[in-house]
PDB file of N, CA and C in Angstrom:
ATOM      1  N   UNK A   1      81.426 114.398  97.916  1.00  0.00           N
ATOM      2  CA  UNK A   1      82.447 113.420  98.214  1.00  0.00           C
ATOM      3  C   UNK A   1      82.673 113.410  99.721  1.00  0.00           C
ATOM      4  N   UNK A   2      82.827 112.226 100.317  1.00  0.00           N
ATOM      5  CA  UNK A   2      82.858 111.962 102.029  1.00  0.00           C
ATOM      6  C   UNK A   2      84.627 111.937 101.811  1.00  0.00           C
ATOM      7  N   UNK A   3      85.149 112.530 102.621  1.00  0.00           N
ATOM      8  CA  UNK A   3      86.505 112.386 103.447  1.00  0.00           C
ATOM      9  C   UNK A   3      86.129 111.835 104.420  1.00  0.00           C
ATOM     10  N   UNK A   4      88.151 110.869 103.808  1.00  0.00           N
ATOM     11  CA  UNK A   4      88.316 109.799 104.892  1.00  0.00           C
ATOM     12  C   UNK A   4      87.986 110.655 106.522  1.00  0.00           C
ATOM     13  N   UNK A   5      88.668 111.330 106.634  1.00  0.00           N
ATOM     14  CA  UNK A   5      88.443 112.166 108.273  1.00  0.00           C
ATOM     15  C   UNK A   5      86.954 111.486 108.571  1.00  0.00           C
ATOM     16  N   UNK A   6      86.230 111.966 107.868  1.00  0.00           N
ATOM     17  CA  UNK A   6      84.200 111.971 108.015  1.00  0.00           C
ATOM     18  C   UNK A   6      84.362 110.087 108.319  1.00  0.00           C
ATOM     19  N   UNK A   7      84.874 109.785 107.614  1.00  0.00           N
ATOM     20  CA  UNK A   7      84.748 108.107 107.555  1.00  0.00           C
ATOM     21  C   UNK A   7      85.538 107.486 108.611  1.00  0.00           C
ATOM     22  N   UNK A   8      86.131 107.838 109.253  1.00  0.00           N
ATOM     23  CA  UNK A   8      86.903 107.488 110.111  1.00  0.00           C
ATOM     24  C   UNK A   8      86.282 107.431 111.322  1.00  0.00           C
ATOM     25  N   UNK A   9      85.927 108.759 111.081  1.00  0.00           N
ATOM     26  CA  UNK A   9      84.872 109.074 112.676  1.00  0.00           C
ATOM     27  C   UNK A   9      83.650 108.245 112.974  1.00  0.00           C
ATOM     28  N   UNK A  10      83.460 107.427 111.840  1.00  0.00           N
ATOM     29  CA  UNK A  10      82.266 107.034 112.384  1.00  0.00           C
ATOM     30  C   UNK A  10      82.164 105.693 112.540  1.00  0.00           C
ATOM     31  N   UNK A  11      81.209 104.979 113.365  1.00  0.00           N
ATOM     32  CA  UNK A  11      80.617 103.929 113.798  1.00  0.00           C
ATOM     33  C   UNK A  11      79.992 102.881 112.692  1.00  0.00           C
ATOM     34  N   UNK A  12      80.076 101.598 112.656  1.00  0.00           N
ATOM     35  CA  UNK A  12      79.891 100.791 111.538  1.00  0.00           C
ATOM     36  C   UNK A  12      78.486 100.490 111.149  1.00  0.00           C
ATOM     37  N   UNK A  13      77.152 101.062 112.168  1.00  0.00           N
ATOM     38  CA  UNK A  13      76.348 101.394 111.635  1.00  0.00           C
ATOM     39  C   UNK A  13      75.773 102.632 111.031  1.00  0.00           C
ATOM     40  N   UNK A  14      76.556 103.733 111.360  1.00  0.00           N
ATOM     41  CA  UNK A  14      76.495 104.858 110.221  1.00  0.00           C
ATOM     42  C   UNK A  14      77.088 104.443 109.130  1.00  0.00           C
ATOM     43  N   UNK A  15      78.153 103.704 108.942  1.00  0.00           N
ATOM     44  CA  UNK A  15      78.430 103.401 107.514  1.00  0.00           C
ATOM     45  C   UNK A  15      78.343 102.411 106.990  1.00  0.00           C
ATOM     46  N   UNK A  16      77.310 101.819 107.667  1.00  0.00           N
ATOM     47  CA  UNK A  16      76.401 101.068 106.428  1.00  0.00           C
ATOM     48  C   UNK A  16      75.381 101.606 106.428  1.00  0.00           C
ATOM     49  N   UNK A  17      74.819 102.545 107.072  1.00  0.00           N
ATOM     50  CA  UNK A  17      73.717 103.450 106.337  1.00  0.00           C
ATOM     51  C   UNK A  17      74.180 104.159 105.136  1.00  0.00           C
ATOM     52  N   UNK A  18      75.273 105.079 105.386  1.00  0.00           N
ATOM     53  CA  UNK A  18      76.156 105.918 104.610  1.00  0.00           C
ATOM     54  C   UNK A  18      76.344 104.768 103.204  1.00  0.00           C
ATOM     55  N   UNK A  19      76.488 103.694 103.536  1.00  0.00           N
ATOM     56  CA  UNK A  19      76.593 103.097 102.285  1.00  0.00           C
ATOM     57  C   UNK A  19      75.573 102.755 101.345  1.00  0.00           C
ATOM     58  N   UNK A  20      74.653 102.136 102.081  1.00  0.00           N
ATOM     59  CA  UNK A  20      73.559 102.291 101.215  1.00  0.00           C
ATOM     60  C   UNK A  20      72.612 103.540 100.358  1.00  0.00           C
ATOM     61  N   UNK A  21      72.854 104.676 101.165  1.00  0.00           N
ATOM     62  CA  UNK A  21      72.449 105.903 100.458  1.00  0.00           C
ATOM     63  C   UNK A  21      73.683 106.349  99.225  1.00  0.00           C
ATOM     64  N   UNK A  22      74.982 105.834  99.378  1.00  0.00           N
ATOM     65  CA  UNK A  22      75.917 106.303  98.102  1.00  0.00           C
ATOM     66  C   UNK A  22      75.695 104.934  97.029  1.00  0.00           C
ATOM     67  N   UNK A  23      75.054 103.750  97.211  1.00  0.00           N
ATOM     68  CA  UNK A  23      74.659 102.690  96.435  1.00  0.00           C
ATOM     69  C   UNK A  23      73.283 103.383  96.142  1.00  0.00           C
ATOM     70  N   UNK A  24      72.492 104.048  96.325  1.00  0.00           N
ATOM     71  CA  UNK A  24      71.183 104.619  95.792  1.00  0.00           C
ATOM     72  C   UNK A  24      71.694 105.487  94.920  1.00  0.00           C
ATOM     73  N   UNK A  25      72.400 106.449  95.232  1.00  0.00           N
ATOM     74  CA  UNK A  25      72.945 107.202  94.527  1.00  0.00           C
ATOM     75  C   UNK A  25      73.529 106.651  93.543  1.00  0.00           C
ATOM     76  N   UNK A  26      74.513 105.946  93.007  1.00  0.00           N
ATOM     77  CA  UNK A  26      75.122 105.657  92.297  1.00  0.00           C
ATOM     78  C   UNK A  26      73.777 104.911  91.295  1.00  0.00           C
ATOM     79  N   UNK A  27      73.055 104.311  91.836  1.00  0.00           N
ATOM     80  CA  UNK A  27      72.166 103.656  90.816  1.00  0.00           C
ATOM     81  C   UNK A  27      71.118 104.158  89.767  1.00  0.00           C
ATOM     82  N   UNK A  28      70.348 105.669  90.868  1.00  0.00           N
ATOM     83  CA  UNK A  28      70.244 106.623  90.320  1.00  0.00           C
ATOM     84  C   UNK A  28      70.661 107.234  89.252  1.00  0.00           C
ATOM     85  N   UNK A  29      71.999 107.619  89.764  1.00  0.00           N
ATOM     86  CA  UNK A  29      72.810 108.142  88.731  1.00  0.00           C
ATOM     87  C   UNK A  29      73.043 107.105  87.519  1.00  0.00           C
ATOM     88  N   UNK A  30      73.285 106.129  87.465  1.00  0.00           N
ATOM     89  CA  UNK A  30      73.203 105.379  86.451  1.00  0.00           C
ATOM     90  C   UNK A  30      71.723 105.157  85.381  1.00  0.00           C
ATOM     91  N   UNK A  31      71.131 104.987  86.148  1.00  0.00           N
ATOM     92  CA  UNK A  31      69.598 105.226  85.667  1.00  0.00           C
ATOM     93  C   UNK A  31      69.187 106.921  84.640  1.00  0.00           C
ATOM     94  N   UNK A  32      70.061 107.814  85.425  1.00  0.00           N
ATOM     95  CA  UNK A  32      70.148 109.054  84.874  1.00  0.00           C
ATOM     96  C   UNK A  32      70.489 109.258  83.427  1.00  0.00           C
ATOM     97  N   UNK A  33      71.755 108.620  83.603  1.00  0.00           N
ATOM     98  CA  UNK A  33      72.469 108.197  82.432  1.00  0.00           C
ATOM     99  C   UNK A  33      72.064 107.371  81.195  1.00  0.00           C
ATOM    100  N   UNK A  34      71.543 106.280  82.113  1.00  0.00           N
ATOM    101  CA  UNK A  34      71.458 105.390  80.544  1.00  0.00           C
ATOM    102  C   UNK A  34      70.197 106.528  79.794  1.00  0.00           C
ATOM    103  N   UNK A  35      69.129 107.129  80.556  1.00  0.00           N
ATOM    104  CA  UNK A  35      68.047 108.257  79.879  1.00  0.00           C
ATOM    105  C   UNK A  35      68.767 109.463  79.169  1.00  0.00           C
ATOM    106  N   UNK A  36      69.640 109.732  79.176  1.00  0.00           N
ATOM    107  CA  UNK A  36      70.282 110.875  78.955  1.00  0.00           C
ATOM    108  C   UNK A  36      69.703 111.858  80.028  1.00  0.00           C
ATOM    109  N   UNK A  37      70.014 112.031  81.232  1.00  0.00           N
ATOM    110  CA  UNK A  37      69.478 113.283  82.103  1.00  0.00           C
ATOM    111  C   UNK A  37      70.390 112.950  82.725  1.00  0.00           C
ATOM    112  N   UNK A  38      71.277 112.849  82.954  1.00  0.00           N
ATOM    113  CA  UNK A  38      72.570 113.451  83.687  1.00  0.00           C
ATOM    114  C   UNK A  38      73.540 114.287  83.215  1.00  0.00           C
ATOM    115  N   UNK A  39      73.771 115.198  84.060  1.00  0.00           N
ATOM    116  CA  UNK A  39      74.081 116.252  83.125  1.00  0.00           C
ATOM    117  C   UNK A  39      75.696 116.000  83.757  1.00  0.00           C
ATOM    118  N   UNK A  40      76.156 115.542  84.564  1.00  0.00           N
ATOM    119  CA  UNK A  40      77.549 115.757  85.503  1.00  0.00           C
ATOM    120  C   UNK A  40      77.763 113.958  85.287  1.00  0.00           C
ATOM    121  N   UNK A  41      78.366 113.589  84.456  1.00  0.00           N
ATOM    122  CA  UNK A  41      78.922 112.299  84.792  1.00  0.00           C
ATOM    123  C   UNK A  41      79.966 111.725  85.880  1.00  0.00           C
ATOM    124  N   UNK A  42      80.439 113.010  86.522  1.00  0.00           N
ATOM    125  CA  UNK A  42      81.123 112.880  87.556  1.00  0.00           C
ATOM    126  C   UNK A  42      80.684 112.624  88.647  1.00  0.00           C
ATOM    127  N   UNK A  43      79.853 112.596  88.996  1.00  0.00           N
ATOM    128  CA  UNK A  43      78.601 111.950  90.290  1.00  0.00           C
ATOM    129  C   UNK A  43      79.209 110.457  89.902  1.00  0.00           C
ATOM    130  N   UNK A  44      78.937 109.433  88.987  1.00  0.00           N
ATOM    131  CA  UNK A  44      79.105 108.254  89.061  1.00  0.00           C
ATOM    132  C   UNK A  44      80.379 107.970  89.436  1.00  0.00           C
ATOM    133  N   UNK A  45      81.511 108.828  89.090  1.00  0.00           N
ATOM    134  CA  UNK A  45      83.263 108.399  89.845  1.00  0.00           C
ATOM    135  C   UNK A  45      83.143 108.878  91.021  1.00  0.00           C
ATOM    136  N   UNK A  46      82.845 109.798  91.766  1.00  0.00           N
ATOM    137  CA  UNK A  46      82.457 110.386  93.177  1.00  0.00           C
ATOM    138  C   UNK A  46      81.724 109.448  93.943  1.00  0.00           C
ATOM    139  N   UNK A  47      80.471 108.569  93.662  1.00  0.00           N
ATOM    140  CA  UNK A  47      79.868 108.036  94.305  1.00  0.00           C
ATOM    141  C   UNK A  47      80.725 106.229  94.230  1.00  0.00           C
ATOM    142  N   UNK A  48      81.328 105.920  92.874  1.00  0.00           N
ATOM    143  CA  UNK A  48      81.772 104.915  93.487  1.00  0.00           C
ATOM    144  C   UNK A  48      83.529 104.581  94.241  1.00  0.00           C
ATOM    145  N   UNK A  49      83.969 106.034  94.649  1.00  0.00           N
ATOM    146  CA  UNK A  49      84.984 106.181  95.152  1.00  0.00           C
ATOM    147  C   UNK A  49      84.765 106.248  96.955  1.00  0.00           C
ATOM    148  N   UNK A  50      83.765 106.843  96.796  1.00  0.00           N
ATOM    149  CA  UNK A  50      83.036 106.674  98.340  1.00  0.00           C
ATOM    150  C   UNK A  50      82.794 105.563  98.564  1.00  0.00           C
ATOM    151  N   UNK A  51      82.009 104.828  98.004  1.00  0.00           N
ATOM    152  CA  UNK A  51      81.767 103.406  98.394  1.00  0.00           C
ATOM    153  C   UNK A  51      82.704 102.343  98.651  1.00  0.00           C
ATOM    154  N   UNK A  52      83.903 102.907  98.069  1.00  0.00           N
ATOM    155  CA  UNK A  52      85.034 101.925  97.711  1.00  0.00           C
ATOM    156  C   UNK A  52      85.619 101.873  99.752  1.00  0.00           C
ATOM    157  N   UNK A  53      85.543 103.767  99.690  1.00  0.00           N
ATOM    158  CA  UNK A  53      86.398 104.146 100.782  1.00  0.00           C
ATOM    159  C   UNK A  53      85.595 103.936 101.969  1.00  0.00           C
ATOM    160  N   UNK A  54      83.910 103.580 102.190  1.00  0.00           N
ATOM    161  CA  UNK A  54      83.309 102.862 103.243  1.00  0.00           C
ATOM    162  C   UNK A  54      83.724 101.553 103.445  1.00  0.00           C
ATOM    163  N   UNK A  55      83.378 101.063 102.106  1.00  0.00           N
ATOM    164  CA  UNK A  55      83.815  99.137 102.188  1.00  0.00           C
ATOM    165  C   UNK A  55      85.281  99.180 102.772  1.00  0.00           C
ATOM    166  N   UNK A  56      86.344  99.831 102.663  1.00  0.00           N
ATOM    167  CA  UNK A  56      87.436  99.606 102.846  1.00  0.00           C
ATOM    168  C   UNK A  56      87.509  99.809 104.608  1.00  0.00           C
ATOM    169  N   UNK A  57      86.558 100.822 104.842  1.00  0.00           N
ATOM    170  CA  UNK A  57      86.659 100.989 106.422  1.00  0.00           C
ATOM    171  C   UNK A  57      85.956 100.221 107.291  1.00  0.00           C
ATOM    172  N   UNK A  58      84.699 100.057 107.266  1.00  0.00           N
ATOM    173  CA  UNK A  58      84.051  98.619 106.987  1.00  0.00           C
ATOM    174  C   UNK A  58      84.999  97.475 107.290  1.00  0.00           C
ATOM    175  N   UNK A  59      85.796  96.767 106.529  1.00  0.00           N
ATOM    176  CA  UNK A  59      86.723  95.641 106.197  1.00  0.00           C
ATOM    177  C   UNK A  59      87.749  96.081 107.225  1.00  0.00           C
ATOM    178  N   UNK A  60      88.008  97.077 107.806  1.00  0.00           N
ATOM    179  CA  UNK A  60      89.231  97.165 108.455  1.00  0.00           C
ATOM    180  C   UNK A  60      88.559  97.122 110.064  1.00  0.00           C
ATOM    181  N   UNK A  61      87.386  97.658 110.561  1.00  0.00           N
ATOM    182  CA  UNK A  61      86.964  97.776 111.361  1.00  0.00           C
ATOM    183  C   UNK A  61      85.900  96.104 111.849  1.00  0.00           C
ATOM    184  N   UNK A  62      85.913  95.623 111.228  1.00  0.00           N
ATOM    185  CA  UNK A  62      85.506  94.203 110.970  1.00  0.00           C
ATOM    186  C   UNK A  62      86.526  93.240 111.615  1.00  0.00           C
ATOM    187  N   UNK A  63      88.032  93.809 110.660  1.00  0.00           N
ATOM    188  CA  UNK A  63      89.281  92.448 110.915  1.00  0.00           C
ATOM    189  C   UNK A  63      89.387  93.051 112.476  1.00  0.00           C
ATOM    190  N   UNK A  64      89.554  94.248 112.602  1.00  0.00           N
ATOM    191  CA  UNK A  64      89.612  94.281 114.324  1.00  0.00           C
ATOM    192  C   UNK A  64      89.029  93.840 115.259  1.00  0.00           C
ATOM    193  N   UNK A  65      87.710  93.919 114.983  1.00  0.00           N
ATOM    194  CA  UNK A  65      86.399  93.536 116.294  1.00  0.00           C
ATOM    195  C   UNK A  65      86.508  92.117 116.152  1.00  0.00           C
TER     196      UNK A  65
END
């Protein structure tokens, strides 16, 4: 899980890198799932709580510039 702190600090092209690797992840993990090989279903609320909390910084760092 990324803390806000981590997300804050960074620049809007680290987090849209950062985003696209927690959108791999999450898809992954879904892919995991529908096979039955995920063993932690909690990866899928972790990864789309991160994503939520990039897009949101993202969107705020956007209305500013």
């Amino acid at each position: 899980m990324t803390k806000m702190n981590e997300i804050n600090g960074m620049k809007e092209e680290q987090l849209a890198r950062l985003l696209v690797e927690r959108r791999n992840a999450l898809r992954e993990a879904y892919f995991q799932l529908s096979g039955g090989k995920l063993k932690n279903s909690r990866v899928i609320r972790v990864a789309r709580k991160d994503i939520a909390r990039i897009l949101t910084r993202l969107a705020l760092l956007r209305q500013i510039a």
